[in-house]
PDB file of N, CA and C in Angstrom:
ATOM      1  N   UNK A   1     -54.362  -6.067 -16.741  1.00  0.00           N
ATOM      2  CA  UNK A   1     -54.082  -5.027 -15.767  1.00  0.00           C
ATOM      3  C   UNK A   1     -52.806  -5.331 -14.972  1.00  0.00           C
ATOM      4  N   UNK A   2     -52.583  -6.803 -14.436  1.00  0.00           N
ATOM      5  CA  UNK A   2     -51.454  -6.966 -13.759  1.00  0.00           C
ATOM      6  C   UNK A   2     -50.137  -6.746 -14.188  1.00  0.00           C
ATOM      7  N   UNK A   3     -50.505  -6.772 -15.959  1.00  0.00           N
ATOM      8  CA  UNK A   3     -49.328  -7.201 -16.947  1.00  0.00           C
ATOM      9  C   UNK A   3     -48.721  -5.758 -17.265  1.00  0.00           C
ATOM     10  N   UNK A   4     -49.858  -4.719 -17.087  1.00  0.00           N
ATOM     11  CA  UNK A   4     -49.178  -3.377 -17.354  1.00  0.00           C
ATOM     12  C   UNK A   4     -48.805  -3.202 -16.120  1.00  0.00           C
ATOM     13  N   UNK A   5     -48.903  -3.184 -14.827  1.00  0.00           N
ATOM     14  CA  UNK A   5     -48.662  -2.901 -13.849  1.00  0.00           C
ATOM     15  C   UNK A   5     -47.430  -3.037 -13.302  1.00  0.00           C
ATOM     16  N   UNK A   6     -47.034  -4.765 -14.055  1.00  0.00           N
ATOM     17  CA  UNK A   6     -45.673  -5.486 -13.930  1.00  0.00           C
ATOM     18  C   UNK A   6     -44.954  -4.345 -15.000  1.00  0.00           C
ATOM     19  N   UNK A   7     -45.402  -4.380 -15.725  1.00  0.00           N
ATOM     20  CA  UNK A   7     -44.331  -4.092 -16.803  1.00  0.00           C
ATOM     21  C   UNK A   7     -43.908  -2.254 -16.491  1.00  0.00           C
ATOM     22  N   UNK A   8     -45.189  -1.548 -15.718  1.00  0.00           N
ATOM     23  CA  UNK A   8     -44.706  -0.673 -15.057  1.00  0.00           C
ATOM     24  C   UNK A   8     -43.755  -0.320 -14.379  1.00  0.00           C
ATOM     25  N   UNK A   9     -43.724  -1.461 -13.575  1.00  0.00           N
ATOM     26  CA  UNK A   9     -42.966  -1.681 -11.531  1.00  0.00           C
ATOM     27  C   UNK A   9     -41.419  -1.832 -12.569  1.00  0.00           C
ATOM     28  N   UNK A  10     -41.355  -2.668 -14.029  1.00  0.00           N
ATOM     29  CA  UNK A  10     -40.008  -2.883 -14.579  1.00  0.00           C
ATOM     30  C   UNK A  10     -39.466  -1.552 -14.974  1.00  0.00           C
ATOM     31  N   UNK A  11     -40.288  -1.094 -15.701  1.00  0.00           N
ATOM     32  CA  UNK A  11     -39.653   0.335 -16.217  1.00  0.00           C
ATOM     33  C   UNK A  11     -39.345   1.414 -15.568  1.00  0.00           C
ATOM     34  N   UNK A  12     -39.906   1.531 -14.523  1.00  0.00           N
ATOM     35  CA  UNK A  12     -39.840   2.234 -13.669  1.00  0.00           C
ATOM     36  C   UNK A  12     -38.331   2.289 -12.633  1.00  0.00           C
ATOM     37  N   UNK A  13     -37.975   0.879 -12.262  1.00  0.00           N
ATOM     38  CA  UNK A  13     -37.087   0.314 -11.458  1.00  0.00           C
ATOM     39  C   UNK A  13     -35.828   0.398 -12.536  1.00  0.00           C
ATOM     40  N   UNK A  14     -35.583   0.229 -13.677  1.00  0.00           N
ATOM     41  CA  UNK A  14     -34.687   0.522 -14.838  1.00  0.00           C
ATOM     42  C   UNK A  14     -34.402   1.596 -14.882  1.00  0.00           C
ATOM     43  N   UNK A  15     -35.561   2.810 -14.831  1.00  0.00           N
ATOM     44  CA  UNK A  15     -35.042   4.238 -15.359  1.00  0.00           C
ATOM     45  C   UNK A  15     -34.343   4.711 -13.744  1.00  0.00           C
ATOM     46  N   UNK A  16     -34.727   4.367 -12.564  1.00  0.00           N
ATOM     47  CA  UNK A  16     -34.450   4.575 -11.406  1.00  0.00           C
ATOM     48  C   UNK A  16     -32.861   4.299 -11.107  1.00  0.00           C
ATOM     49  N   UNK A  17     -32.395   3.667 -12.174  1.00  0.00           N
ATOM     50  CA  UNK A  17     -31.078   2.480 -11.615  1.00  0.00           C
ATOM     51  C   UNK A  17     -29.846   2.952 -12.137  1.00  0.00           C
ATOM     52  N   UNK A  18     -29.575   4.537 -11.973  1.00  0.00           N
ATOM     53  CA  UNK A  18     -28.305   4.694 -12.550  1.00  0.00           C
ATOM     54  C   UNK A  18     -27.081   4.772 -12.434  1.00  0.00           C
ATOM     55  N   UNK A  19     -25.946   4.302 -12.977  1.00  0.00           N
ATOM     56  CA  UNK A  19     -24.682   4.469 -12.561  1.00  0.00           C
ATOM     57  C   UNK A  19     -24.155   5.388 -11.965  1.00  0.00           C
ATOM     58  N   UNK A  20     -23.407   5.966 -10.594  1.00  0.00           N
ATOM     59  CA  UNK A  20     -22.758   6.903 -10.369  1.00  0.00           C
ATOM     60  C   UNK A  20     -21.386   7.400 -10.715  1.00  0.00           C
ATOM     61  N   UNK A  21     -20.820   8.152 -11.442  1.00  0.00           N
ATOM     62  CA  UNK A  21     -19.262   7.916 -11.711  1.00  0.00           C
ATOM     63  C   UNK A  21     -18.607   8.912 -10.850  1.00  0.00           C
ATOM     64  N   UNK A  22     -18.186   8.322  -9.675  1.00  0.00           N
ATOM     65  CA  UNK A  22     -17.117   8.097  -9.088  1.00  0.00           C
ATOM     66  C   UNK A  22     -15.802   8.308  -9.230  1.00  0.00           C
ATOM     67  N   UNK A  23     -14.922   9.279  -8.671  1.00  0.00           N
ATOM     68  CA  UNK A  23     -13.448   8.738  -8.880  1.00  0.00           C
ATOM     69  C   UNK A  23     -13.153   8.362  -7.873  1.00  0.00           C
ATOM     70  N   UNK A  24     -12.230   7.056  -8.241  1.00  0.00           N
ATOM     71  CA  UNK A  24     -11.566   6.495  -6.557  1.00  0.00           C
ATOM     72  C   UNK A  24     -11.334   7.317  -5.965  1.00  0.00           C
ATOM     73  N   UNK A  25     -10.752   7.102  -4.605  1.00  0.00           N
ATOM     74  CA  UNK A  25      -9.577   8.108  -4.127  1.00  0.00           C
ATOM     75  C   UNK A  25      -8.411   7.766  -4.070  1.00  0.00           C
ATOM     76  N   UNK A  26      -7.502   8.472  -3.989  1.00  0.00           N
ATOM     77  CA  UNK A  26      -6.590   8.700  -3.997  1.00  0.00           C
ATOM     78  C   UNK A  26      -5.789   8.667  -2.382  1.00  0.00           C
ATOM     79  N   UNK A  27      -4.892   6.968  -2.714  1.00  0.00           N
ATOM     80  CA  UNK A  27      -4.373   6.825  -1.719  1.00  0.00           C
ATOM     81  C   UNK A  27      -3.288   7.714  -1.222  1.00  0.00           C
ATOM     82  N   UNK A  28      -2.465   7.731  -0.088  1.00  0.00           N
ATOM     83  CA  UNK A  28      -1.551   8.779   0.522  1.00  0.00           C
ATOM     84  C   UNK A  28      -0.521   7.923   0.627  1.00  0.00           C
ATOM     85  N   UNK A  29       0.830   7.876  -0.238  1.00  0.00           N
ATOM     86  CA  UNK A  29       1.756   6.831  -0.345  1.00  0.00           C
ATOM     87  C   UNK A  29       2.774   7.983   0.663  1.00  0.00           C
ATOM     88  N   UNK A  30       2.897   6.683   2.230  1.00  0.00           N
ATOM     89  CA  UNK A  30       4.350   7.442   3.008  1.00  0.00           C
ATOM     90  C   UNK A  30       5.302   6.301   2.773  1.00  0.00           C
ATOM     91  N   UNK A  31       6.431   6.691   2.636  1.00  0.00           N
ATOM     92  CA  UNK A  31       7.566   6.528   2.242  1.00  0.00           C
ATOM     93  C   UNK A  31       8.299   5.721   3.870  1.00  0.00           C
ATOM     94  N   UNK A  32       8.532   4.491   3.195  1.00  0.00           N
ATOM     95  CA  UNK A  32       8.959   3.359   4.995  1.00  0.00           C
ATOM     96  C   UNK A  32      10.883   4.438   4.931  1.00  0.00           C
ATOM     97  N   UNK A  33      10.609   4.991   6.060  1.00  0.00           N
ATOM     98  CA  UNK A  33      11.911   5.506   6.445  1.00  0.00           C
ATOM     99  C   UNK A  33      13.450   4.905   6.799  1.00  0.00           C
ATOM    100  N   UNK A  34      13.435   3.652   6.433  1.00  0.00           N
ATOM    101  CA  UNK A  34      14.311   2.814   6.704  1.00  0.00           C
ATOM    102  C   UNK A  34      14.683   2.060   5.711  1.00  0.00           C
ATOM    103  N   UNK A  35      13.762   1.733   4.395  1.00  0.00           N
ATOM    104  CA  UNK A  35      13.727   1.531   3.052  1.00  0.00           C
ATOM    105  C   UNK A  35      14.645   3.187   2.564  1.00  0.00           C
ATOM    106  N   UNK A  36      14.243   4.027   2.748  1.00  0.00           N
ATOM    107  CA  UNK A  36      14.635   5.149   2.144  1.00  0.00           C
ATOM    108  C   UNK A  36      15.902   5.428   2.546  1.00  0.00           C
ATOM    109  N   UNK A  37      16.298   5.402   3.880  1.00  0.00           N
ATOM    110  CA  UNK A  37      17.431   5.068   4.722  1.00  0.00           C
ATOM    111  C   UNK A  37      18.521   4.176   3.491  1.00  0.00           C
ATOM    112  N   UNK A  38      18.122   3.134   3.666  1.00  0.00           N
ATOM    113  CA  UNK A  38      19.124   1.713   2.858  1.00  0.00           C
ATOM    114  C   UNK A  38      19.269   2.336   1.434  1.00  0.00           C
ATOM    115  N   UNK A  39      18.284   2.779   0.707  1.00  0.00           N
ATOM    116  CA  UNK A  39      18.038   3.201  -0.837  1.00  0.00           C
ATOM    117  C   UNK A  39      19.525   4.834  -0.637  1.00  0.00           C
ATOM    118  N   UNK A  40      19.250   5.591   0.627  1.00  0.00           N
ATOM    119  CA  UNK A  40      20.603   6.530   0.323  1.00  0.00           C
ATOM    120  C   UNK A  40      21.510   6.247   0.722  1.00  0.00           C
ATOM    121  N   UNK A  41      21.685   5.389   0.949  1.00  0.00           N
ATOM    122  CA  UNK A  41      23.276   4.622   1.545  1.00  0.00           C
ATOM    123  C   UNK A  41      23.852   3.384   0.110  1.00  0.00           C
ATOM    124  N   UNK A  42      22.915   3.421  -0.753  1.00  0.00           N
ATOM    125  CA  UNK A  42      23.501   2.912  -1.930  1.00  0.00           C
ATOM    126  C   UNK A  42      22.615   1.626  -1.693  1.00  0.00           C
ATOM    127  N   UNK A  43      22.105   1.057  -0.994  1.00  0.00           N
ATOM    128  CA  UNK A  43      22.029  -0.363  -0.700  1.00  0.00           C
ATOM    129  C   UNK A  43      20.699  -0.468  -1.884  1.00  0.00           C
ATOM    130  N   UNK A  44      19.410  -2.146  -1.572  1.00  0.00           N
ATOM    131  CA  UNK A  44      18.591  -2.415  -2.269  1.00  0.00           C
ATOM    132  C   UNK A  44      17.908  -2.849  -1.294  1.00  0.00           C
ATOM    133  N   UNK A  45      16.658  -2.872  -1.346  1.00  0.00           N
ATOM    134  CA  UNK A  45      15.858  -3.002  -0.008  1.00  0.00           C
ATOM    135  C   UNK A  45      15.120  -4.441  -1.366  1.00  0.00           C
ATOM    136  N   UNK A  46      14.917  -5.945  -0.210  1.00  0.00           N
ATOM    137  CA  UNK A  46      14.269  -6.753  -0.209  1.00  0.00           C
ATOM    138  C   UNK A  46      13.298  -7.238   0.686  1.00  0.00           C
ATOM    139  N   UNK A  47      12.397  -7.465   0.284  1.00  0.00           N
ATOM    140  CA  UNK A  47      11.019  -7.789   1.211  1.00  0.00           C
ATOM    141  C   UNK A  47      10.941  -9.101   0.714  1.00  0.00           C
ATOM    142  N   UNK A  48      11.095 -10.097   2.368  1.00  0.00           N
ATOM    143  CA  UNK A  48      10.800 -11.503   2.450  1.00  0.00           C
ATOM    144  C   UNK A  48       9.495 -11.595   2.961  1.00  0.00           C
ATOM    145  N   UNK A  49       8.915 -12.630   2.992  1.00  0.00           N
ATOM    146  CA  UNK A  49       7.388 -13.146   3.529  1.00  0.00           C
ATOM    147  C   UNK A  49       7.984 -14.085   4.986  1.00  0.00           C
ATOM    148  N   UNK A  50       8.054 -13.701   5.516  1.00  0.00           N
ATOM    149  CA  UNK A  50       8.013 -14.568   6.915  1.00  0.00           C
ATOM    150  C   UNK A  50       6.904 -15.118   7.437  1.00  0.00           C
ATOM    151  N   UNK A  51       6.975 -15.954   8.436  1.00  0.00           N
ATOM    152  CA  UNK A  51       5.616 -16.442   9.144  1.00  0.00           C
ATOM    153  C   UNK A  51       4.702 -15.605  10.372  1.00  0.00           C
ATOM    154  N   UNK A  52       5.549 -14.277  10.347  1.00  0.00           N
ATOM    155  CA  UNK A  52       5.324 -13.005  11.133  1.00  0.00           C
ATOM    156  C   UNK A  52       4.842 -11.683  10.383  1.00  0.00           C
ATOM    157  N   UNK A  53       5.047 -12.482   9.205  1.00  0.00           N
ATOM    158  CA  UNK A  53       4.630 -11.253   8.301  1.00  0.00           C
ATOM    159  C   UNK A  53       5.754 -10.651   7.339  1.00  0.00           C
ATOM    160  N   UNK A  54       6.112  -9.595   6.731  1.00  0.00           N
ATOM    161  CA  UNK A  54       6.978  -9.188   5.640  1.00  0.00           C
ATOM    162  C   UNK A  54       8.088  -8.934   6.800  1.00  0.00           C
ATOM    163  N   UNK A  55       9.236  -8.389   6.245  1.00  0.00           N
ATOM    164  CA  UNK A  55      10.400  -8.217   6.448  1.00  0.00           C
ATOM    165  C   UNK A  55      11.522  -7.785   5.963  1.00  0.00           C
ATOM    166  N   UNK A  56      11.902  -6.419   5.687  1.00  0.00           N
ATOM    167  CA  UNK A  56      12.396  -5.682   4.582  1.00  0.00           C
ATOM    168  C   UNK A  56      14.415  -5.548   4.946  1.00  0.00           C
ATOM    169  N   UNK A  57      14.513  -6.292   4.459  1.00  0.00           N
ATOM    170  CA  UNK A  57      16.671  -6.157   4.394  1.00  0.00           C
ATOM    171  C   UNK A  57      16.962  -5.327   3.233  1.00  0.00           C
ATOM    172  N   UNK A  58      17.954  -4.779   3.875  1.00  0.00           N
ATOM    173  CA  UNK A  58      18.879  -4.104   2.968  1.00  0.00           C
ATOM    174  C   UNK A  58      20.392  -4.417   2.396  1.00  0.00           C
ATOM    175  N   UNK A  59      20.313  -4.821   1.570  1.00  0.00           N
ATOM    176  CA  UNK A  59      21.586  -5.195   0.660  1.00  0.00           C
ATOM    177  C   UNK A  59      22.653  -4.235   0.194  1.00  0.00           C
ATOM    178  N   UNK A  60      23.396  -3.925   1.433  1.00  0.00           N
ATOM    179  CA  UNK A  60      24.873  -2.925   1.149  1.00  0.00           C
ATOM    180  C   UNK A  60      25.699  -3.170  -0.320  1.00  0.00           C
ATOM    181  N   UNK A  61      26.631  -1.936  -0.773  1.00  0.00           N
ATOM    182  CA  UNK A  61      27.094  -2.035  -1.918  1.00  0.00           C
ATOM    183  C   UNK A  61      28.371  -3.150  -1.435  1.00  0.00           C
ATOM    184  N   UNK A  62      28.829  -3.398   0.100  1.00  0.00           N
ATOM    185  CA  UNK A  62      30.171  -4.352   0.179  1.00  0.00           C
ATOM    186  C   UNK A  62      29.556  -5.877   0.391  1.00  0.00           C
ATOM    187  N   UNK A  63      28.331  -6.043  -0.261  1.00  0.00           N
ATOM    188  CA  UNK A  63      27.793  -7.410   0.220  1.00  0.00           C
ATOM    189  C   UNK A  63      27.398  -7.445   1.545  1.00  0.00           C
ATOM    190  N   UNK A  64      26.866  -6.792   2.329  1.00  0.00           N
ATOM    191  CA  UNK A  64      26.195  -6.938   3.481  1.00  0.00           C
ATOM    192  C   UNK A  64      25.231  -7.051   3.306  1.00  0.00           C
ATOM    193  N   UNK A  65      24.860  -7.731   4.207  1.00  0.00           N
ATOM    194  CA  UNK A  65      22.876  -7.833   4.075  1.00  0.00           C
ATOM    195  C   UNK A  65      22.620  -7.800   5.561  1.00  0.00           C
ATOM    196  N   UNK A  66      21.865  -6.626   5.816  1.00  0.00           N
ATOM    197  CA  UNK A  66      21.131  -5.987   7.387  1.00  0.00           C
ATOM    198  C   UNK A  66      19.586  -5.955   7.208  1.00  0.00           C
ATOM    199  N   UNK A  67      18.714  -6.385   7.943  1.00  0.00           N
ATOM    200  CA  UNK A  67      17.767  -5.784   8.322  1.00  0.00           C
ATOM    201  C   UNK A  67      17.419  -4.446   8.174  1.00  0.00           C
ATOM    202  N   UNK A  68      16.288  -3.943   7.309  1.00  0.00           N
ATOM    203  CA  UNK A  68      16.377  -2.489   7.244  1.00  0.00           C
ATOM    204  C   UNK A  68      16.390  -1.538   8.093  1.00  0.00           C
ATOM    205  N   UNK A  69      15.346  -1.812   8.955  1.00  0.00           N
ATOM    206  CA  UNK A  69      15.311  -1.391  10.636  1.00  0.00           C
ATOM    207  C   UNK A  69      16.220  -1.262  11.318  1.00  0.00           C
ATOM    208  N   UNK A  70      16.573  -2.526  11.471  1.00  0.00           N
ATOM    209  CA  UNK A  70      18.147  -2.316  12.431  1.00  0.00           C
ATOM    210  C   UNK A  70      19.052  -1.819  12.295  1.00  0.00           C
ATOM    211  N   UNK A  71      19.190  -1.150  10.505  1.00  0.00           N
ATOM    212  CA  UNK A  71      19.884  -0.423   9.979  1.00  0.00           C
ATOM    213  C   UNK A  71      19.809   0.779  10.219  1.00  0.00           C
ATOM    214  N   UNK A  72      18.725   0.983  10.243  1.00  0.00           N
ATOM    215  CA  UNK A  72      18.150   2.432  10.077  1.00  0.00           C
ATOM    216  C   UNK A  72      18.150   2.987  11.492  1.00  0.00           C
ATOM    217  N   UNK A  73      18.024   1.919  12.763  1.00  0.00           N
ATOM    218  CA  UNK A  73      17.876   2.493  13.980  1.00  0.00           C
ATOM    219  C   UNK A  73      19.685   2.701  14.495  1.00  0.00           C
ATOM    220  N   UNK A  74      20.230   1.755  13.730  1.00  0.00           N
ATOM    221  CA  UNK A  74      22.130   2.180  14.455  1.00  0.00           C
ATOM    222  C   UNK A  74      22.438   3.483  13.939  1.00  0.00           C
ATOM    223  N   UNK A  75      21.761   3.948  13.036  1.00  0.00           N
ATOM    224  CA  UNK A  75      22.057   5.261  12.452  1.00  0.00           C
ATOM    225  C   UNK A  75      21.481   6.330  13.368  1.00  0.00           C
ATOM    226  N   UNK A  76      21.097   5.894  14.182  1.00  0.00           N
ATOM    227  CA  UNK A  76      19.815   7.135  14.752  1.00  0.00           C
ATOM    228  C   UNK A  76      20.378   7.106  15.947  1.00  0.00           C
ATOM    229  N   UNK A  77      21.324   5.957  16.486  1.00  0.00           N
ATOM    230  CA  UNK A  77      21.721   6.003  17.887  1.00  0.00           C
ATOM    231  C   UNK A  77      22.452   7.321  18.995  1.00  0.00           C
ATOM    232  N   UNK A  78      23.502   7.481  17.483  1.00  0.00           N
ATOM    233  CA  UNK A  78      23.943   8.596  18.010  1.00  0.00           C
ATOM    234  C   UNK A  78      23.440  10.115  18.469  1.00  0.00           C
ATOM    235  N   UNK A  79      21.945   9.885  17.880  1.00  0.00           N
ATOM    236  CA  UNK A  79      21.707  11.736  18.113  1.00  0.00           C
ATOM    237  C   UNK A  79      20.872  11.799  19.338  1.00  0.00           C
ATOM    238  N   UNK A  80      20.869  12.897  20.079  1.00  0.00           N
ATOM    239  CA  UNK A  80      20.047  13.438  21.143  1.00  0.00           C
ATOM    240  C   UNK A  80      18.511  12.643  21.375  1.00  0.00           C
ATOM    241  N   UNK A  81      18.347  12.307  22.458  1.00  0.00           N
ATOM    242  CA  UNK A  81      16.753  12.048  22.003  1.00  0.00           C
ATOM    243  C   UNK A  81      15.726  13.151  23.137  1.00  0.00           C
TER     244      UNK A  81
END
């Protein structure tokens, strides 16, 4: 009696156990505005690992190398705020 009972509680818990299929979702890729900045000015955007965390420069076509940010914010100086 116990043995059908067990073997019940198994079959039971098996047919109960089914996969759901799922699609991930779908992340929302925004675009770093200062990467995109350096990328239309011709440059190449590099990301270092610092001890603060990442850190993205931009590599001008005359051999400059700026900070992407700081790049991106001297550009912005001039307009209205």
């Amino acid at each position: 009696m116990r043995m059908m009972l067990a073997l019940g509680s198994i079959l039971l818990c098996g047919c109960a156990a089914q996969p759901i299929d799922e699609e991930p979702a779908q992340k929302v890729g925004i675009a770093n505005p200062a990467s995109e900045y350096c990328v239309a000015q011709g440059g190449e955007v590099e990301i270092r690992d610092g001890a603060d965390g990442q850190v993205g420069y931009c590599h001008l076509p005359d051999g400059t190398v700026v900070e992407e940010w700081e790049f991106f914010r001297a550009s912005q100086s001039d307009q209205p705020q």
